[in-house]
Each structure stands twice: as structure tokens, then as C-alpha cells.
N, C-alpha and C. Protein backbone atom coordinates (compact mmCIF):
# COMPACT_ATOMS: atom_id res chain seq x y z
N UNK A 1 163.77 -65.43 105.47
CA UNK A 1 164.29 -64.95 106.73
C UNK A 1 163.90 -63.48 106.90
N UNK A 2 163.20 -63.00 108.25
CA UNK A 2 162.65 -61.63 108.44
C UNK A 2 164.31 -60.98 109.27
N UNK A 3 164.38 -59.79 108.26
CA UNK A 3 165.54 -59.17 108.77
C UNK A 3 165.00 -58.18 109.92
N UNK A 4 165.75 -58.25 110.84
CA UNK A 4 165.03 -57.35 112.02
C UNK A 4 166.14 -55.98 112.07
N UNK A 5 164.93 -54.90 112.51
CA UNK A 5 165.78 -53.59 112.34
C UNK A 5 166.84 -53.88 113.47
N UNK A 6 167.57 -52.51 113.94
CA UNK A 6 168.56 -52.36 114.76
C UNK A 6 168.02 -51.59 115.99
N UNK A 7 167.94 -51.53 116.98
CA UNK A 7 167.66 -50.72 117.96
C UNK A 7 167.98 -49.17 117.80
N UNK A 8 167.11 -48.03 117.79
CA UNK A 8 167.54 -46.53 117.84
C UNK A 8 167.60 -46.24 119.11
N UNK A 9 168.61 -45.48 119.58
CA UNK A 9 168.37 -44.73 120.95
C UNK A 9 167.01 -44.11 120.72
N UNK A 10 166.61 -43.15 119.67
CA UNK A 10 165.08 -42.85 119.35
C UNK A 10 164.02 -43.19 119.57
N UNK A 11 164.21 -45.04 119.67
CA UNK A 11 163.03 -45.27 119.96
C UNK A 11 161.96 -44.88 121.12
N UNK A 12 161.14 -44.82 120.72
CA UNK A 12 159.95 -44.61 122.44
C UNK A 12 160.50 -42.75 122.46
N UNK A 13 161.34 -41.99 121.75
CA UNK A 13 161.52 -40.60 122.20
C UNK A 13 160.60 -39.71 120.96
N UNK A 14 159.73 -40.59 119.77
CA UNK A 14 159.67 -39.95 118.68
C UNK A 14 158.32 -39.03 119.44
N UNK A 15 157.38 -39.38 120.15
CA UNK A 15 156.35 -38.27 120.28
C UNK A 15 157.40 -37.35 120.95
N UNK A 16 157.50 -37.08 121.95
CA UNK A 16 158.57 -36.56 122.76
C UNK A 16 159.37 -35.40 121.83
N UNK A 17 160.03 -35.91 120.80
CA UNK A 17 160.99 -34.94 120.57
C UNK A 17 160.30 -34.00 119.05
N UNK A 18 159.32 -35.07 118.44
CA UNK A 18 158.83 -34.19 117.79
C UNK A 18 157.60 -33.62 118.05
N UNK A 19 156.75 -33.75 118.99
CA UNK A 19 156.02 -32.60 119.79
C UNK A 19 157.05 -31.76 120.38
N UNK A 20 158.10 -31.87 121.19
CA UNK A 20 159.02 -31.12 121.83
C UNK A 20 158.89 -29.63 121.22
N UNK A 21 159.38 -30.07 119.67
CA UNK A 21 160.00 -29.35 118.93
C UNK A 21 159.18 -28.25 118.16
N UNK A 22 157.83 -28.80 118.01
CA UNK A 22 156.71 -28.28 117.59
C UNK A 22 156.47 -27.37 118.25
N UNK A 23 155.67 -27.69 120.07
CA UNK A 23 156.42 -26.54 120.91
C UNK A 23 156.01 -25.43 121.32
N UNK A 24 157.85 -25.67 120.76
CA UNK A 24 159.05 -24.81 121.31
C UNK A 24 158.81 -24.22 119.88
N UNK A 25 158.68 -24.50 118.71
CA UNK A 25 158.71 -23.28 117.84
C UNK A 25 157.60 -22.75 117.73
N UNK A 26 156.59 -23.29 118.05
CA UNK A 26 155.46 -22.29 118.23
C UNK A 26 155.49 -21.14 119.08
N UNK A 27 156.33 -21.66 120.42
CA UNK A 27 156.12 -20.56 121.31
C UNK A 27 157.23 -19.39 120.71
N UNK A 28 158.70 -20.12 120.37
CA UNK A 28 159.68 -19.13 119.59
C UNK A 28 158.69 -18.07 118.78
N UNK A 29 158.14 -18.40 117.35
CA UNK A 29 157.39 -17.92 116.79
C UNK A 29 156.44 -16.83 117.13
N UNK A 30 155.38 -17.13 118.55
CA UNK A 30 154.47 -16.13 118.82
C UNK A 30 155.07 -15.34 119.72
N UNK A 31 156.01 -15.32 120.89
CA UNK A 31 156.99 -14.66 121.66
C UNK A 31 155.93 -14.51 122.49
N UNK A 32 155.37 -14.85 123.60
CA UNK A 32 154.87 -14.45 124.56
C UNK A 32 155.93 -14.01 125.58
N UNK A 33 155.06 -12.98 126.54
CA UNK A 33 155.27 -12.55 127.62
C UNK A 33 155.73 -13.26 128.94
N UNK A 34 157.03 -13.31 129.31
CA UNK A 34 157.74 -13.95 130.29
C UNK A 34 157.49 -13.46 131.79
N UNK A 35 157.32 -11.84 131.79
CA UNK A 35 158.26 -11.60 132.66
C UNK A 35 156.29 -10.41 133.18
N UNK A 36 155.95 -10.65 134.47
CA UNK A 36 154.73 -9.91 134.85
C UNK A 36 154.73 -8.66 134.33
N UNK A 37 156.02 -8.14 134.58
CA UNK A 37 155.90 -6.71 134.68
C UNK A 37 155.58 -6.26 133.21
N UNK A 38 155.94 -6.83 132.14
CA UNK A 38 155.75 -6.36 130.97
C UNK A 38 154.52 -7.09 130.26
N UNK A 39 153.55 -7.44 130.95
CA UNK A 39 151.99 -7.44 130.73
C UNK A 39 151.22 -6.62 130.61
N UNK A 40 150.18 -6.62 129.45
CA UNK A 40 149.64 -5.18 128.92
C UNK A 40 148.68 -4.85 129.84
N UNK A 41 148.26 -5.27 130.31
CA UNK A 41 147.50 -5.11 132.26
C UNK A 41 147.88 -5.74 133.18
N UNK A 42 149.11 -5.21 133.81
CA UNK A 42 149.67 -6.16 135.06
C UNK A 42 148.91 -5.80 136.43
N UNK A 43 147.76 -5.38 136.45
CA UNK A 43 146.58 -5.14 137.74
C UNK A 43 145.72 -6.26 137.49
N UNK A 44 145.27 -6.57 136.06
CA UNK A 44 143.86 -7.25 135.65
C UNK A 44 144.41 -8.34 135.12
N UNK A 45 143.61 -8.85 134.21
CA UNK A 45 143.39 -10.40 133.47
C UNK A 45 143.90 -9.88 131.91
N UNK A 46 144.87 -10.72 131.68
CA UNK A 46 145.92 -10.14 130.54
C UNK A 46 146.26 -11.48 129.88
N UNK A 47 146.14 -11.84 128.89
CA UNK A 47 147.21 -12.83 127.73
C UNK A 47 148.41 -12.30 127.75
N UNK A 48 149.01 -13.91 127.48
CA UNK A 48 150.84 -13.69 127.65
C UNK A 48 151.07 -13.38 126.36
N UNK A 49 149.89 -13.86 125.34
CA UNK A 49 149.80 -13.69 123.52
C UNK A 49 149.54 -12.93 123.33
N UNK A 50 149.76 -12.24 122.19
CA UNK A 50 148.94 -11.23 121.68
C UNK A 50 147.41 -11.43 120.99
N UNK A 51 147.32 -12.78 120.48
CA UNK A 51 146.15 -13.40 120.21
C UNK A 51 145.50 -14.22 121.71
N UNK A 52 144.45 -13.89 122.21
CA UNK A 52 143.92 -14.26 123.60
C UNK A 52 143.63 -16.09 123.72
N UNK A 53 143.28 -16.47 122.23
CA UNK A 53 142.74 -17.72 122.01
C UNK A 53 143.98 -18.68 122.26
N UNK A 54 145.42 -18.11 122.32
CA UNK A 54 146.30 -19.21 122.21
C UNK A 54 146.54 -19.46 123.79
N UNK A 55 145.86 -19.06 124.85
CA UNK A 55 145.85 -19.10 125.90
C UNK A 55 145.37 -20.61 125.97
N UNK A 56 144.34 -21.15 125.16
CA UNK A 56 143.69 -22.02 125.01
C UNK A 56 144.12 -23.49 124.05
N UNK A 57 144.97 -22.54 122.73
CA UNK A 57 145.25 -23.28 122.04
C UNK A 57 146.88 -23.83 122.83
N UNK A 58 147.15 -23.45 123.97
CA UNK A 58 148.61 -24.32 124.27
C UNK A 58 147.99 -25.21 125.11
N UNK A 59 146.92 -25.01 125.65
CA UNK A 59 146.57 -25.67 126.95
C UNK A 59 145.96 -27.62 126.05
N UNK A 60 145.95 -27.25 125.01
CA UNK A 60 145.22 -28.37 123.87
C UNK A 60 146.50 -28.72 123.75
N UNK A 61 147.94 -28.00 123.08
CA UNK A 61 148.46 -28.56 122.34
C UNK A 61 149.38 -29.24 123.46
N UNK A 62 149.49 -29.04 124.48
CA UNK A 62 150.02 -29.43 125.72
C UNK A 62 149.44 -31.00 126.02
N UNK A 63 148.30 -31.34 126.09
CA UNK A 63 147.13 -32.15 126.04
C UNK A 63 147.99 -33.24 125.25
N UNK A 64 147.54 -32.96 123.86
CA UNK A 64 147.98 -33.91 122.59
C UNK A 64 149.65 -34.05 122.76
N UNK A 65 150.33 -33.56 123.04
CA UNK A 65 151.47 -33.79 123.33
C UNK A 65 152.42 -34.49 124.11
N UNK A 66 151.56 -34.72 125.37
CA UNK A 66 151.30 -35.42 126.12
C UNK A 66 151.02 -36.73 126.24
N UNK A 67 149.97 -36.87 125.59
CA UNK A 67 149.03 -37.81 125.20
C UNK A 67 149.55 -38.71 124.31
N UNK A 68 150.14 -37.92 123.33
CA UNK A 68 151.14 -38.85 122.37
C UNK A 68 152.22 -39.60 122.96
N UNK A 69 152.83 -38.89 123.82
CA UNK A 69 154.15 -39.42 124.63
C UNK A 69 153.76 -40.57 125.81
N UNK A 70 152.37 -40.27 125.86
CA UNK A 70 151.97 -41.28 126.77
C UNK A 70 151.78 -42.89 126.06
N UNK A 71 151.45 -42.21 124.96
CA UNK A 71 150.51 -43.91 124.42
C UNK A 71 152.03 -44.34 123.68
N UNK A 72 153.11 -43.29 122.91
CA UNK A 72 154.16 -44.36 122.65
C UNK A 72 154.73 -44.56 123.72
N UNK A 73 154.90 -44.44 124.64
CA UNK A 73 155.32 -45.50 125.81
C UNK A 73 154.75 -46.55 125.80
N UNK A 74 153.78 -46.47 126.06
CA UNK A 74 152.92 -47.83 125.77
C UNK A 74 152.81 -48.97 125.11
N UNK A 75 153.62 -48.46 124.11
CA UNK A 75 152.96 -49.08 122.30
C UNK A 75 153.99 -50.37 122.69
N UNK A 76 153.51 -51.75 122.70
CA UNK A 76 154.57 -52.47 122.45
C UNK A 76 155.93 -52.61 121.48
N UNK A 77 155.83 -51.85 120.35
CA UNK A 77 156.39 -51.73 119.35
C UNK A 77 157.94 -50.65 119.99
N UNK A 78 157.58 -49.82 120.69
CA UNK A 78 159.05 -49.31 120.73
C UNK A 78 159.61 -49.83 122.33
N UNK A 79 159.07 -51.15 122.82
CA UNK A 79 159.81 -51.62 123.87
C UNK A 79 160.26 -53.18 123.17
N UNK A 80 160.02 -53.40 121.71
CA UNK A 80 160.62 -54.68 121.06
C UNK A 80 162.33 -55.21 121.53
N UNK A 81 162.37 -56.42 122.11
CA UNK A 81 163.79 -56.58 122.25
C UNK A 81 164.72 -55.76 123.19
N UNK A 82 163.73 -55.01 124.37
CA UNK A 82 164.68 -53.92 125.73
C UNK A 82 164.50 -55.04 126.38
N UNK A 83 165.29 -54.95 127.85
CA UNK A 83 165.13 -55.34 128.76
C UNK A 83 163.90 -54.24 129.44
N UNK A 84 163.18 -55.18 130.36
CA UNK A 84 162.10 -54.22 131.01
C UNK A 84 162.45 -53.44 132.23
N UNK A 85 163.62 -53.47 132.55
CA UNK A 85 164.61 -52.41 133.21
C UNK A 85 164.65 -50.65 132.25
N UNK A 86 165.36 -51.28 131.34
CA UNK A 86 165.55 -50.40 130.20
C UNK A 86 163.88 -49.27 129.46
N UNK A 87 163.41 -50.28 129.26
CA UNK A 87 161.59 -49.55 129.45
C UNK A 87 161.28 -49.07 130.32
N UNK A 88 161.67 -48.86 131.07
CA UNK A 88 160.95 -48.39 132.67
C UNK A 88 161.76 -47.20 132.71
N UNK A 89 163.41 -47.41 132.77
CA UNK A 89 163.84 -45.85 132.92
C UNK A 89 163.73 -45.26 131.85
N UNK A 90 163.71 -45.38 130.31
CA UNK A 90 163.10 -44.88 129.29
C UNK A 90 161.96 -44.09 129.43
N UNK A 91 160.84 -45.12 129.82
CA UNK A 91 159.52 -43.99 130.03
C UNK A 91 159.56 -43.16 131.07
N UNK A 92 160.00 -43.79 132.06
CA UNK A 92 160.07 -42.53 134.02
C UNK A 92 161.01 -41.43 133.18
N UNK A 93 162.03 -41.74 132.18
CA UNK A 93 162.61 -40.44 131.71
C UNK A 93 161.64 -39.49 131.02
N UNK A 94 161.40 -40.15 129.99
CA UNK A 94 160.61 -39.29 129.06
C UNK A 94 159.32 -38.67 129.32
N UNK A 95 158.50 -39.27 130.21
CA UNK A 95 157.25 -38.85 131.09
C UNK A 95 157.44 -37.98 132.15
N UNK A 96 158.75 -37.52 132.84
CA UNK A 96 159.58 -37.11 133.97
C UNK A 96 159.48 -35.56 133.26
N UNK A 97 159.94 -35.69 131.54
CA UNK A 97 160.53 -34.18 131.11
C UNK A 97 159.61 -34.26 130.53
N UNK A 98 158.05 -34.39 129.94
CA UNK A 98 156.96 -33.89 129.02
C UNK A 98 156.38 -33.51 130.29
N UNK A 99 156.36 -34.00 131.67
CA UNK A 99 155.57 -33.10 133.08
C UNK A 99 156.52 -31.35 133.24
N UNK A 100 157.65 -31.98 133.42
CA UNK A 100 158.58 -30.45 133.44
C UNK A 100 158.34 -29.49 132.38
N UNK A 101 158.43 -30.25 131.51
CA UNK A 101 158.39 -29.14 130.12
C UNK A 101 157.11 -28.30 130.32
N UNK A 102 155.76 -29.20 130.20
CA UNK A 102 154.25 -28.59 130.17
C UNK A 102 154.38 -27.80 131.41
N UNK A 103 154.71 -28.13 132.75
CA UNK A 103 154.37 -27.38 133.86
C UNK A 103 155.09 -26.13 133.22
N UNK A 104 156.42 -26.13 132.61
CA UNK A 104 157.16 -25.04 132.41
C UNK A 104 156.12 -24.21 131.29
N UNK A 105 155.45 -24.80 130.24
CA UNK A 105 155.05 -24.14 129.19
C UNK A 105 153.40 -23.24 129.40
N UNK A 106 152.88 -24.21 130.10
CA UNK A 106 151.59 -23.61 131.06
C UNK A 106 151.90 -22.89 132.10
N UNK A 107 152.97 -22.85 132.76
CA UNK A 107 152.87 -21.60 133.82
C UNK A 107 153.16 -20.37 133.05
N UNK A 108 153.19 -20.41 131.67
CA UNK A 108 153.30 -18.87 130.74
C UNK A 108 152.06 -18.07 130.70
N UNK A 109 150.72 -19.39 131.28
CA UNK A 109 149.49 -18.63 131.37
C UNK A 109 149.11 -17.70 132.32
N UNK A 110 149.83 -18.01 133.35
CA UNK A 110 149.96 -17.34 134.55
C UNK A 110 150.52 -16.18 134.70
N UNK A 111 151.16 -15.36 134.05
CA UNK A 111 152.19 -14.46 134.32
C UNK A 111 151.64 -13.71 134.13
N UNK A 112 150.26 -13.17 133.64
CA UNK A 112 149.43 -11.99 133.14
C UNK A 112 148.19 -11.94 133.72
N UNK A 113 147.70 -13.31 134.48
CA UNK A 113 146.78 -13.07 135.49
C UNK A 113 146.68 -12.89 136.74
């Protein structure tokens, strides 16, 4: 007899919360620049980083983060045993806040150009 797991609220949230989290401590970590006025050239073309390349490297990690959250939606494996009601507002949720989040995390590129 195949014992079958139990349903996690988790399921279908694992790219989601652990890209989330990844991030958010990356950005904690490097502290970019929020706010225009305190851009080290607020006339010209300025990084929100102090390293210029991570201008680039969020715009990737944004990408893959994404990307992940996209395909486990997908994956038959974490819609095993939902109703397809239940899959649907699951993913419109979780695809709803990885658009908010990125729009929120990429408009940090903006604040210095």
C-alpha cells in the first residue's frame, strides 16, 4: 500500500517563498538607494548599488525567480489532489505577488537614473 503525503498549505509557494527570501536578503545585505535625492549623481546616470554590476545582477535574479515560480505552478506535482478551483486561486495568488514584488524590486533601478 503507497502511503500518500498530506497536503501543505506550502505547496506550489516553495519557489515563491524561497526566492522571496533570497531577495529580500540580498537587497537587506547590499542596502541600496531608495530615495532620488540621496543618489551619488542625482543630475546623471547613477547605481542604486554601490557595485554598478548589481544593476544587472537583480534584473537576472528577478528573471530566475520568476521563472521558478512560474514553472512550479505548472508542475503537476504541487496541484496533486486540489480542486482546480483551488489551483487557479493558488497560482493568480502567487503569480499576482512575484509581479508586485519584481515591479517593486526593479523600480530600485530607476531611482538614480
Amino acid at each position: 500500500m503507497v502511503e500518500r503525503r498530506r497536503l501543505s498549505v506550502v505547496d506550489g509557494f516553495w519557489a515563491f517563498i524561497v526566492g522571496g527570501t533570497a531577495i529580500t536578503s540580498t537587497l537587506l545585505a547590499l542596502d541600496p538607494v531608495t530615495r532620488q535625492e540621496d543618489c551619488p549623481n542625482s543630475a546623471g546616470n547613477a547605481s542604486a548599488f554601490d557595485n554598478p554590476n548589481w544593476d544587472g545582477y537583480l534584473v537576472l535574479a528577478v528573471i530566475v525567480w520568476f521563472s521558478a515560480v512560474f514553472i512550479e505552478v505548472g508542475l503537476l506535482a504541487t496541484s496533486r489532489r486540489r480542486r482546480a478551483a483551488d489551483v487557479a486561486l493558488r497560482a493568480t495568488c502567487v503569480l499576482t505577488l512575484t509581479i508586485l514584488i519584481s515591479c517593486h524590486c526593479l523600480g530600485l533601478l530607476i531611482v538614480c537614473h
